[in-house]
PDB file of N, CA and C in Angstrom:
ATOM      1  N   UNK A   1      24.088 -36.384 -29.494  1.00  0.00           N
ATOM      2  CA  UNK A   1      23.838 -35.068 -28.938  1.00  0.00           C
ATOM      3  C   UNK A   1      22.497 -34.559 -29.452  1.00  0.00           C
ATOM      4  N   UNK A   2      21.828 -33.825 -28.674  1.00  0.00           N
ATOM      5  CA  UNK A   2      20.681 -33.501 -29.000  1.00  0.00           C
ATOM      6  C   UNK A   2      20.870 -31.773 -29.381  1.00  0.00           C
ATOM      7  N   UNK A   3      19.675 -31.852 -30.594  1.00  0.00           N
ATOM      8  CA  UNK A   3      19.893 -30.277 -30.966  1.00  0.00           C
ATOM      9  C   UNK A   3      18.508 -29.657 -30.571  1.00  0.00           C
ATOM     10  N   UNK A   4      18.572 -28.523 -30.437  1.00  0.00           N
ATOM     11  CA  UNK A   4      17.757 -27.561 -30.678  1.00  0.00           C
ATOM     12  C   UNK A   4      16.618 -28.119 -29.424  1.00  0.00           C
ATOM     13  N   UNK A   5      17.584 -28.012 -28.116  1.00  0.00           N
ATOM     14  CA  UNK A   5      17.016 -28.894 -26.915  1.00  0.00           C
ATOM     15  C   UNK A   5      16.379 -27.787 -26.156  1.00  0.00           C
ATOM     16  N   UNK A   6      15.583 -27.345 -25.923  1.00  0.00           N
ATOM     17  CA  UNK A   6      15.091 -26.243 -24.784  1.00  0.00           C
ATOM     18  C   UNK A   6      14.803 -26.585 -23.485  1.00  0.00           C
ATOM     19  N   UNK A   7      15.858 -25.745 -23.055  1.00  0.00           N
ATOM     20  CA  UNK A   7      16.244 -25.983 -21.624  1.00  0.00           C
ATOM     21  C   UNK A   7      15.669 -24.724 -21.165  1.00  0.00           C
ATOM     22  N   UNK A   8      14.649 -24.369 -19.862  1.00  0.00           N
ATOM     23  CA  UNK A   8      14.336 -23.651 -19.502  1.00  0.00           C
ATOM     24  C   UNK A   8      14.243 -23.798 -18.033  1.00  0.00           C
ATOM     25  N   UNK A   9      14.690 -22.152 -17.230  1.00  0.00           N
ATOM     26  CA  UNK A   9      14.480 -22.338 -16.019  1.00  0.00           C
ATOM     27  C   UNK A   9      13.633 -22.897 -15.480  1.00  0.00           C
ATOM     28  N   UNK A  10      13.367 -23.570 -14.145  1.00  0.00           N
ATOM     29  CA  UNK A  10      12.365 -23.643 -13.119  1.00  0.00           C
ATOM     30  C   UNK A  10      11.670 -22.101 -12.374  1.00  0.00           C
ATOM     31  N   UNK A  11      12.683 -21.379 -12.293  1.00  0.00           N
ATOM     32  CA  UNK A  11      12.450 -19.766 -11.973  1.00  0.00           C
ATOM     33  C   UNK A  11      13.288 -18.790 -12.095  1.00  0.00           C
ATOM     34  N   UNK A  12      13.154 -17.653 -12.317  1.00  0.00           N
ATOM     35  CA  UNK A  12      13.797 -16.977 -12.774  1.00  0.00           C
ATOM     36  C   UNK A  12      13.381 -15.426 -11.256  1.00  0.00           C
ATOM     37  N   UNK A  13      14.371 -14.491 -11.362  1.00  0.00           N
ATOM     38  CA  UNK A  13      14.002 -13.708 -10.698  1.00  0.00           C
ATOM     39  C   UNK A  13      13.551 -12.475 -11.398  1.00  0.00           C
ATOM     40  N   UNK A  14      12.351 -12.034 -10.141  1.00  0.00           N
ATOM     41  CA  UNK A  14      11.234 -10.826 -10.790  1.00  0.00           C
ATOM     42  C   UNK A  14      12.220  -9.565 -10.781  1.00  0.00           C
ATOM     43  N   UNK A  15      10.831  -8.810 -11.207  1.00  0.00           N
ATOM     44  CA  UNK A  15      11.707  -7.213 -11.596  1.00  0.00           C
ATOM     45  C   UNK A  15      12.043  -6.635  -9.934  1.00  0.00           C
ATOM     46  N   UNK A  16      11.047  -7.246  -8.506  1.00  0.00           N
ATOM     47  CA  UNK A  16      10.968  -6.587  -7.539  1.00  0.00           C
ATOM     48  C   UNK A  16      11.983  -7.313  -6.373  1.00  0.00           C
ATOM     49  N   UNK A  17      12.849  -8.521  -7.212  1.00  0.00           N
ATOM     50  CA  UNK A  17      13.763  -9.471  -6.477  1.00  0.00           C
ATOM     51  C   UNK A  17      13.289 -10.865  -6.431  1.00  0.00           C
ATOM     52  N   UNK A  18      11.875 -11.103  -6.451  1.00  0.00           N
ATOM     53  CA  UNK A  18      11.192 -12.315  -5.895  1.00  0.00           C
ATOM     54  C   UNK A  18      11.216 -13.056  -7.085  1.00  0.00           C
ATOM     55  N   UNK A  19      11.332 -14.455  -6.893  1.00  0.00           N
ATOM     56  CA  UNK A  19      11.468 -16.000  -7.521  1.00  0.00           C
ATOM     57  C   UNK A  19       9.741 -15.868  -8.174  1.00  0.00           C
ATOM     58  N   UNK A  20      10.251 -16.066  -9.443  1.00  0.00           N
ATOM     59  CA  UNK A  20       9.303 -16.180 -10.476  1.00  0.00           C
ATOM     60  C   UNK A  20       8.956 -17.280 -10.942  1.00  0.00           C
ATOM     61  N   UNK A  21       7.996 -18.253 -11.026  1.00  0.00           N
ATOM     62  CA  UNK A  21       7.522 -19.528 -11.796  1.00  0.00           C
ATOM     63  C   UNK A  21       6.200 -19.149 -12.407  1.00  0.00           C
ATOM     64  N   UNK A  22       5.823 -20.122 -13.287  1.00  0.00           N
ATOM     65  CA  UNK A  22       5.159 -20.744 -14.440  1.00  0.00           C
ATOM     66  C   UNK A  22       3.911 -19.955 -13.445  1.00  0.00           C
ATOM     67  N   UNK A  23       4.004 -20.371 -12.198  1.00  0.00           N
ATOM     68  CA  UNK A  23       2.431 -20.815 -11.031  1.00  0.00           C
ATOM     69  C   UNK A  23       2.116 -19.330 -11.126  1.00  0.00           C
ATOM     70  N   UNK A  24       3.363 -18.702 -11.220  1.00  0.00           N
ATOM     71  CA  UNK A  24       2.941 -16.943  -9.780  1.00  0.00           C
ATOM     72  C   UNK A  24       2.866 -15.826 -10.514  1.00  0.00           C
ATOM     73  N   UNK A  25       3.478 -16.156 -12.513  1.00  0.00           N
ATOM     74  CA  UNK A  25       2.932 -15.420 -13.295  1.00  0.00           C
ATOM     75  C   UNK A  25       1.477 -14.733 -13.570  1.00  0.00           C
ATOM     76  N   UNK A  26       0.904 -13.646 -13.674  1.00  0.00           N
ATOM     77  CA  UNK A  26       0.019 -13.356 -13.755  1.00  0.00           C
ATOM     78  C   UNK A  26      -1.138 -14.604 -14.662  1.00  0.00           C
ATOM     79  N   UNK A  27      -2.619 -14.738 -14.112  1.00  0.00           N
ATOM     80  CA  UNK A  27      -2.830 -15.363 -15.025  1.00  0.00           C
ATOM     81  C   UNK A  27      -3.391 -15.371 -16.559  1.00  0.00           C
ATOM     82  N   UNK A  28      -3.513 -16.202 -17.516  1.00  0.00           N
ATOM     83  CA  UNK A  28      -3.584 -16.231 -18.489  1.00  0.00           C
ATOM     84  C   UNK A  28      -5.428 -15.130 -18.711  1.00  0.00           C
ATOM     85  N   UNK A  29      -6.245 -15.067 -18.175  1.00  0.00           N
ATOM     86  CA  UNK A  29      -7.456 -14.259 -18.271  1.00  0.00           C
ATOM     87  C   UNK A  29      -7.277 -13.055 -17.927  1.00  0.00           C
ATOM     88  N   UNK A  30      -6.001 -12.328 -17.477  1.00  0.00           N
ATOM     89  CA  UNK A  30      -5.168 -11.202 -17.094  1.00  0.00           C
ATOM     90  C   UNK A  30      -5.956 -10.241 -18.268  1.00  0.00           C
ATOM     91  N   UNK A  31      -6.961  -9.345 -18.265  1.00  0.00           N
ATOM     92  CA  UNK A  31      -7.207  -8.411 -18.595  1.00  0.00           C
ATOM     93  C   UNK A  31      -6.804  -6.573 -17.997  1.00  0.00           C
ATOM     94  N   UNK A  32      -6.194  -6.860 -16.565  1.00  0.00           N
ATOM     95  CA  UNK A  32      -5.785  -5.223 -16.651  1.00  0.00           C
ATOM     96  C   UNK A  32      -4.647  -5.392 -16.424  1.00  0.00           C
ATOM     97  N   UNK A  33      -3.666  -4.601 -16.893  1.00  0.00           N
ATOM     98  CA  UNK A  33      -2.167  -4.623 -17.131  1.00  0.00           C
ATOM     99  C   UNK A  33      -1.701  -3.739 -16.616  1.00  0.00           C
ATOM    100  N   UNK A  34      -1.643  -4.210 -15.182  1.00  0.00           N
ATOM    101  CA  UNK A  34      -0.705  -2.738 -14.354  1.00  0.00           C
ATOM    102  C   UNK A  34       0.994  -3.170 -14.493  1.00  0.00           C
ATOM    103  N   UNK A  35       1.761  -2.162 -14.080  1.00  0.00           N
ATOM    104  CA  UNK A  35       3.110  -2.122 -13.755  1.00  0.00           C
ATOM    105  C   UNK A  35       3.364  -3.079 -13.520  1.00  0.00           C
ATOM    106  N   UNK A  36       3.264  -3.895 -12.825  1.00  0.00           N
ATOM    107  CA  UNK A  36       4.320  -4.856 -11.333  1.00  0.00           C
ATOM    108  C   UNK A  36       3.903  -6.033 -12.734  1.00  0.00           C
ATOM    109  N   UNK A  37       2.882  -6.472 -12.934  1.00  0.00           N
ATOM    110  CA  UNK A  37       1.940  -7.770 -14.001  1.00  0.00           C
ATOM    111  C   UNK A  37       3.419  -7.547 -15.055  1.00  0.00           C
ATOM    112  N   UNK A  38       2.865  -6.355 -16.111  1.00  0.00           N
ATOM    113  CA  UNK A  38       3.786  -6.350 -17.158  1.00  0.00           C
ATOM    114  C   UNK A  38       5.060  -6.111 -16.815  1.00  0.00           C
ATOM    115  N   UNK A  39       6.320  -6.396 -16.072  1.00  0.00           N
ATOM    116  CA  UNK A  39       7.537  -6.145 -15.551  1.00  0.00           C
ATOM    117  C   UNK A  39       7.640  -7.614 -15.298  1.00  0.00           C
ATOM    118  N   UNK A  40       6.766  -8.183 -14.535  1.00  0.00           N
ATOM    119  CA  UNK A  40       7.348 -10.017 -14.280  1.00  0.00           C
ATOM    120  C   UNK A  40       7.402 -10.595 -15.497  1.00  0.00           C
ATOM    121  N   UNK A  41       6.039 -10.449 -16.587  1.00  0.00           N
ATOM    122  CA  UNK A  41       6.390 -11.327 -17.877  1.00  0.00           C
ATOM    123  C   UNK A  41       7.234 -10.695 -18.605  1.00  0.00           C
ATOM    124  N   UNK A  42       7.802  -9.772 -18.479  1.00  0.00           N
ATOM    125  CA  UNK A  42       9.262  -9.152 -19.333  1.00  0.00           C
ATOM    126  C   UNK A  42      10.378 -10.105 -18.578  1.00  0.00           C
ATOM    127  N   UNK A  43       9.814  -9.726 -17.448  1.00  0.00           N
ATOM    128  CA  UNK A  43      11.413 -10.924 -16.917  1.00  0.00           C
ATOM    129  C   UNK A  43      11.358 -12.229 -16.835  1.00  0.00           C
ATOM    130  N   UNK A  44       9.385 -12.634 -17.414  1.00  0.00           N
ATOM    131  CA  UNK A  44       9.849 -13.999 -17.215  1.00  0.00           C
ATOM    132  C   UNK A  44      10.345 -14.315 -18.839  1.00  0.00           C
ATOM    133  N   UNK A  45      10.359 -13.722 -19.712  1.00  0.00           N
ATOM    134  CA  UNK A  45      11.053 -13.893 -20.772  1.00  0.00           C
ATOM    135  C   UNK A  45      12.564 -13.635 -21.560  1.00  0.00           C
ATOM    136  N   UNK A  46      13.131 -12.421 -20.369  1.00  0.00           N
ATOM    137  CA  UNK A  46      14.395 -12.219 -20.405  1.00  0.00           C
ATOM    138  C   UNK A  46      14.936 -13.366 -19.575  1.00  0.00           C
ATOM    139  N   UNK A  47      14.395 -13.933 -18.877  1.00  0.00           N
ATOM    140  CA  UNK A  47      15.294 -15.155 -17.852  1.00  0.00           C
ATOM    141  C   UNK A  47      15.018 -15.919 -18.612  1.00  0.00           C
ATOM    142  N   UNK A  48      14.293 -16.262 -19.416  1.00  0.00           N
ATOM    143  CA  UNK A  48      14.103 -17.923 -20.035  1.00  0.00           C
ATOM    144  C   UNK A  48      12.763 -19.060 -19.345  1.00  0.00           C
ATOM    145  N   UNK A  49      12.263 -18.227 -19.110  1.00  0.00           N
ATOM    146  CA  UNK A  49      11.063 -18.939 -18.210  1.00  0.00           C
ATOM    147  C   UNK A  49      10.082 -19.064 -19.524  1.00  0.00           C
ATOM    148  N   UNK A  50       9.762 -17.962 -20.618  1.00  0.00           N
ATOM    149  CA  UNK A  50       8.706 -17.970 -21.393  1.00  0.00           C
ATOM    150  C   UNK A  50       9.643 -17.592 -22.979  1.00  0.00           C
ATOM    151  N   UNK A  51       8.777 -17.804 -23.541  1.00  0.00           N
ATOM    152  CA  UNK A  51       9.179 -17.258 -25.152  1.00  0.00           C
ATOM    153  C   UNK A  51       8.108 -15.986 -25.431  1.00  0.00           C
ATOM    154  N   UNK A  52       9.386 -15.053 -26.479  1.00  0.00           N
ATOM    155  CA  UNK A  52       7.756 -14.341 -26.779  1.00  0.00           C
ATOM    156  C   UNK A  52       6.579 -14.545 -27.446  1.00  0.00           C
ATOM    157  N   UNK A  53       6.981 -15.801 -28.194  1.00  0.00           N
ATOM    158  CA  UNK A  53       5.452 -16.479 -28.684  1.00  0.00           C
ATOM    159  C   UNK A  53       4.689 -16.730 -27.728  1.00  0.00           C
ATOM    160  N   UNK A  54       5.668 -17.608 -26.600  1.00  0.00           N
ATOM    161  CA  UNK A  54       4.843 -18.283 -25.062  1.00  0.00           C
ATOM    162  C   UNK A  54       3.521 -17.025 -24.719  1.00  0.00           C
ATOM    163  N   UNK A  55       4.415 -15.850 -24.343  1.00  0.00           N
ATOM    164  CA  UNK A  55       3.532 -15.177 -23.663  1.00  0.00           C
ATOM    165  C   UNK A  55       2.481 -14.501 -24.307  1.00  0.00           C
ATOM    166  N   UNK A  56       2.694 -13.975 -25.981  1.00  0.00           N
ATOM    167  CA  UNK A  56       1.982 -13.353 -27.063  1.00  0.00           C
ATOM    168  C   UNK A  56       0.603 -14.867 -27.024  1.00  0.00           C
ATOM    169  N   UNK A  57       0.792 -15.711 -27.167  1.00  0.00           N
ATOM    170  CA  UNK A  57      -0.154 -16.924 -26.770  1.00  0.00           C
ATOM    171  C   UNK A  57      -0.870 -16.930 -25.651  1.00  0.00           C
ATOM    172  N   UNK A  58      -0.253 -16.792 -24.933  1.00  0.00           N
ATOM    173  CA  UNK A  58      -1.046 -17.591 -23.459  1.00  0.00           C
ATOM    174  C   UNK A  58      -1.604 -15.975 -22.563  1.00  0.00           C
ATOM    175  N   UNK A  59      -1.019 -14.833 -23.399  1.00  0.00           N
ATOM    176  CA  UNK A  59      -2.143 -13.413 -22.712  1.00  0.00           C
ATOM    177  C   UNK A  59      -2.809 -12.696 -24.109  1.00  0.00           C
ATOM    178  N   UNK A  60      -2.527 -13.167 -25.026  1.00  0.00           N
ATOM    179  CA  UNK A  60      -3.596 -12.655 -26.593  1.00  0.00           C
ATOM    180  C   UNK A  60      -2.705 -11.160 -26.681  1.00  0.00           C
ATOM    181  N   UNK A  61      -1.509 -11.267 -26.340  1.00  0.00           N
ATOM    182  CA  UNK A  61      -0.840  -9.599 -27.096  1.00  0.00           C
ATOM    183  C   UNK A  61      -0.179 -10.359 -28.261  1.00  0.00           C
ATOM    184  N   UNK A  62      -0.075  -8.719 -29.049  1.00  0.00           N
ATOM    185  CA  UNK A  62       0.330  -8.876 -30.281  1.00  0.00           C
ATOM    186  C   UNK A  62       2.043  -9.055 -29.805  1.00  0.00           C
ATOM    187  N   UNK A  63       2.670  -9.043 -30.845  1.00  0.00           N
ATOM    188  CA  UNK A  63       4.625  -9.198 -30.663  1.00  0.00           C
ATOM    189  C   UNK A  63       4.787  -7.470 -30.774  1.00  0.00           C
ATOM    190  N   UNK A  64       4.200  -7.104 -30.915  1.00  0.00           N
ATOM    191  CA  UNK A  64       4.212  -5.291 -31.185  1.00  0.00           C
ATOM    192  C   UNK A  64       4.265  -4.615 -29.566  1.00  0.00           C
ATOM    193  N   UNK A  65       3.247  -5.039 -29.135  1.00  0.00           N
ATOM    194  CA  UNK A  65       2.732  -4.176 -27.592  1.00  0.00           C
ATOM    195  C   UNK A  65       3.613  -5.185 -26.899  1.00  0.00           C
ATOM    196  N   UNK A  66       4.109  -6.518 -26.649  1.00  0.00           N
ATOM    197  CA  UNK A  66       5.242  -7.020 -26.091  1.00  0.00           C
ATOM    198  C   UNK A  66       6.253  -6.360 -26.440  1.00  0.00           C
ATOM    199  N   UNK A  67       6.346  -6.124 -27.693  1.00  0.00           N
ATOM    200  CA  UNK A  67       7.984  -5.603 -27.934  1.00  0.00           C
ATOM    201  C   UNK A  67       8.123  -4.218 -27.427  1.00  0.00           C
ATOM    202  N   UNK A  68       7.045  -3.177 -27.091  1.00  0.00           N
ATOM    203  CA  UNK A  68       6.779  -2.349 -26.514  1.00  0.00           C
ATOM    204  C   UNK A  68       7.177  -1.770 -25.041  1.00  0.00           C
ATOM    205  N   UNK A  69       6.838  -2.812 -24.270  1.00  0.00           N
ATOM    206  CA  UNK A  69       6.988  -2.804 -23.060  1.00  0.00           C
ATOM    207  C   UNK A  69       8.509  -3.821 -22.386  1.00  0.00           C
ATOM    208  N   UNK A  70       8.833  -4.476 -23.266  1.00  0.00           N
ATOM    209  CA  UNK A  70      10.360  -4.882 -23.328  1.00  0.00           C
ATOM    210  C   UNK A  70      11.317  -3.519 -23.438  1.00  0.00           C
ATOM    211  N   UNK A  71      10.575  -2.454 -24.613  1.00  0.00           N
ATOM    212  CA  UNK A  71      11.507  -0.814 -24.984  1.00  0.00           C
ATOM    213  C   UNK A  71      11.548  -0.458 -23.453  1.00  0.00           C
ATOM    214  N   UNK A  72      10.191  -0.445 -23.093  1.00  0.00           N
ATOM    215  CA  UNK A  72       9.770   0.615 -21.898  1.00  0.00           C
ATOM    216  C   UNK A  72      10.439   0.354 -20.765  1.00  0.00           C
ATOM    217  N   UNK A  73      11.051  -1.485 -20.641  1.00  0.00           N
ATOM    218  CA  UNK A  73      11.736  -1.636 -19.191  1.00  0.00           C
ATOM    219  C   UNK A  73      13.125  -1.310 -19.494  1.00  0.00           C
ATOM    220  N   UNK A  74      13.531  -1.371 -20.726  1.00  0.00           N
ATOM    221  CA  UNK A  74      14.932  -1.658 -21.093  1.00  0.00           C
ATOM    222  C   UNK A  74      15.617  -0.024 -20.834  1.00  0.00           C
ATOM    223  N   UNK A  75      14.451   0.624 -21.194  1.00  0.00           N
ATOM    224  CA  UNK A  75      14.675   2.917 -20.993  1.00  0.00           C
ATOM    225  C   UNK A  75      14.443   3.082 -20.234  1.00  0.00           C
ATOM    226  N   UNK A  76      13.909   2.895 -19.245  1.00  0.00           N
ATOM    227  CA  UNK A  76      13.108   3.687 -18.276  1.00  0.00           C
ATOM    228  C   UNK A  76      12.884   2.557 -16.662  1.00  0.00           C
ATOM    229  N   UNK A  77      12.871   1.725 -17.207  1.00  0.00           N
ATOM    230  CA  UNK A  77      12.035   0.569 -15.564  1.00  0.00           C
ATOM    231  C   UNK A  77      11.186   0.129 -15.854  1.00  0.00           C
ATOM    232  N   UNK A  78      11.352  -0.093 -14.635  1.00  0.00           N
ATOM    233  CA  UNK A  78       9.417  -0.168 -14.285  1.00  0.00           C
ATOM    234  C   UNK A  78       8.468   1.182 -14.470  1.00  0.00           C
ATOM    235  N   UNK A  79       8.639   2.219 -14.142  1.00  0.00           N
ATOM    236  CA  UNK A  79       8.401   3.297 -14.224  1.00  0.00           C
ATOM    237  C   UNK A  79       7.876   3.541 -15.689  1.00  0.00           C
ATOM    238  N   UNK A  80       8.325   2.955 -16.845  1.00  0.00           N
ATOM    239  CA  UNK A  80       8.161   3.103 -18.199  1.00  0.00           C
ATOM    240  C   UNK A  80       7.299   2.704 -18.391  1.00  0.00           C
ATOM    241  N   UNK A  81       6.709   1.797 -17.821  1.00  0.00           N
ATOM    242  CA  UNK A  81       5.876   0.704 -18.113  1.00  0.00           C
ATOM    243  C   UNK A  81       3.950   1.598 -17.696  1.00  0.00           C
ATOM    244  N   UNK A  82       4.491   2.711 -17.214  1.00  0.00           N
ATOM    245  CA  UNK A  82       3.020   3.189 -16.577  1.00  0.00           C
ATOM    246  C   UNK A  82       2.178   3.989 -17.616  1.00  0.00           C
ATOM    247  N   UNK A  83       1.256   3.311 -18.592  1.00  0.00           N
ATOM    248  CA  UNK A  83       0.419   3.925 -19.428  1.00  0.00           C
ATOM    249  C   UNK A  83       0.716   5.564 -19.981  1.00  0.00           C
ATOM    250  N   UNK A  84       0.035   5.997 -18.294  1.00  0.00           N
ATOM    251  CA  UNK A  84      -0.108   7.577 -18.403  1.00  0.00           C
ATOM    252  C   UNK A  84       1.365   8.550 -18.671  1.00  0.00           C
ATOM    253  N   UNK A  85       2.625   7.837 -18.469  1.00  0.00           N
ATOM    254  CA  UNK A  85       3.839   8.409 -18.372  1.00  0.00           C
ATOM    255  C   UNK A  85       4.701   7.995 -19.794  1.00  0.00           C
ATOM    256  N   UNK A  86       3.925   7.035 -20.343  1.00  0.00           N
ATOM    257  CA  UNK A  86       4.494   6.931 -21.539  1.00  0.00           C
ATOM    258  C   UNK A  86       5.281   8.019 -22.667  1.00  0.00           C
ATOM    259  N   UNK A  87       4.494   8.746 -23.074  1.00  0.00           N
ATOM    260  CA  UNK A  87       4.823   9.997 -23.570  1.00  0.00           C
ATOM    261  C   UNK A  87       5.667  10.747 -22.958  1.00  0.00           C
ATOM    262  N   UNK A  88       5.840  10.880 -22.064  1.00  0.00           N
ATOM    263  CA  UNK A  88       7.079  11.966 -21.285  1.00  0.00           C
ATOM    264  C   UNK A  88       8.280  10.646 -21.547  1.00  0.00           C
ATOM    265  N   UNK A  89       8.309   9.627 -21.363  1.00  0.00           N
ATOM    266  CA  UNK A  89      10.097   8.615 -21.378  1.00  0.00           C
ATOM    267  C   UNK A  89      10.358   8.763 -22.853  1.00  0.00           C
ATOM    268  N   UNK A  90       8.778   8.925 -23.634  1.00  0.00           N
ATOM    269  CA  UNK A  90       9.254   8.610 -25.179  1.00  0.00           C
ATOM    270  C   UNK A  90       9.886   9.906 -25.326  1.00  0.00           C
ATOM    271  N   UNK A  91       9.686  11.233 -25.125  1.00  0.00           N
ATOM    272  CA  UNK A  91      10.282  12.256 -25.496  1.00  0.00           C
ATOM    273  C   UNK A  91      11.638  12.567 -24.554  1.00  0.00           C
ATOM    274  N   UNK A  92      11.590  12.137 -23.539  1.00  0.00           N
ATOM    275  CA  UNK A  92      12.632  12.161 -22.466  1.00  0.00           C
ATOM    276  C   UNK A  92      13.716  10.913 -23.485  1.00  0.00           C
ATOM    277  N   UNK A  93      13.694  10.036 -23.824  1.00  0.00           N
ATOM    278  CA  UNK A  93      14.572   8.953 -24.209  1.00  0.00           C
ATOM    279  C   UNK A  93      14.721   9.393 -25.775  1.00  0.00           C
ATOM    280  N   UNK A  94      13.792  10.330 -26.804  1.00  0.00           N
ATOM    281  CA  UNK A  94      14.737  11.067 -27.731  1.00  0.00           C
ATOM    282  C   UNK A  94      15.073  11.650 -27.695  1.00  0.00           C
ATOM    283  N   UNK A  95      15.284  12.996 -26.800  1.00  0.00           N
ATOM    284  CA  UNK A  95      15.609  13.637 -26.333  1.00  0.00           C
ATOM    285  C   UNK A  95      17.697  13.600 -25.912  1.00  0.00           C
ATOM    286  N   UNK A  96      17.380  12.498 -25.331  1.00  0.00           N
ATOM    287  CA  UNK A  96      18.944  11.728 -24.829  1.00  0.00           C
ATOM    288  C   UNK A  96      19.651  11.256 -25.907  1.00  0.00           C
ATOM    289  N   UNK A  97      18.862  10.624 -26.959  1.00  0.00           N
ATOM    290  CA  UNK A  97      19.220  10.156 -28.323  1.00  0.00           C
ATOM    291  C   UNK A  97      20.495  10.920 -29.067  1.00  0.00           C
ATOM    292  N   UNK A  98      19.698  12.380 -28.896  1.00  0.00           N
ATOM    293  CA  UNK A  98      20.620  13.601 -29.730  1.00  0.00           C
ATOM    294  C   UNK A  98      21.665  13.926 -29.425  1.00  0.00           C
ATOM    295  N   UNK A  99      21.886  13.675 -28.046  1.00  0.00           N
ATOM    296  CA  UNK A  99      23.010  14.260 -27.161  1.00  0.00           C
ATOM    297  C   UNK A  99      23.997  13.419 -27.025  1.00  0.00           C
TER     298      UNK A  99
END
């Protein structure tokens, strides 16, 4: 038996429904980070398509601003994920905390 075997999808599905692969991920020189970009590599790492080393590697983020935007889909959506709205989910989601 083999251990510590990594088995990973062929594709996984996006945040918007659509079949996700290795190919259709944003690419690796990906310098602007809109919504729809950062929402597929969250899901291509919640499906098993990437690791978060994979993707902290192959787009130069830290495990901090990944682990970030993993918070932001997990509270809020996609919607969380939008720079300028940040601050309103963070106070909107402690807000809910108390209650």
């Amino acid at each position: 038996m083999i251990e510590n075997q990594k088995i990973r999808p062929a594709k996984v599905i996006g945040p918007l429904g659509e079949s996700l692969t290795l190919d259709s991920l944003p690419p690796p020189s990906t310098t602007r980070w809109v919504v729809r970009r950062k929402a597929e590599v969250v899901a291509a790492v919640n499906g098993g398509l990437l690791s978060v080393d994979d993707v902290c590697n192959r787009y130069g983020l830290s495990v901090e601003e990944f682990a970030g935007w993993q918070r932001a889909v997990d509270r809020s959506g996609m919607p969380g994920l939008r720079v300028t709205r940040i601050q309103h989910y963070k106070s909107l989601y402690e807000r809910q905390q108390k209650y």
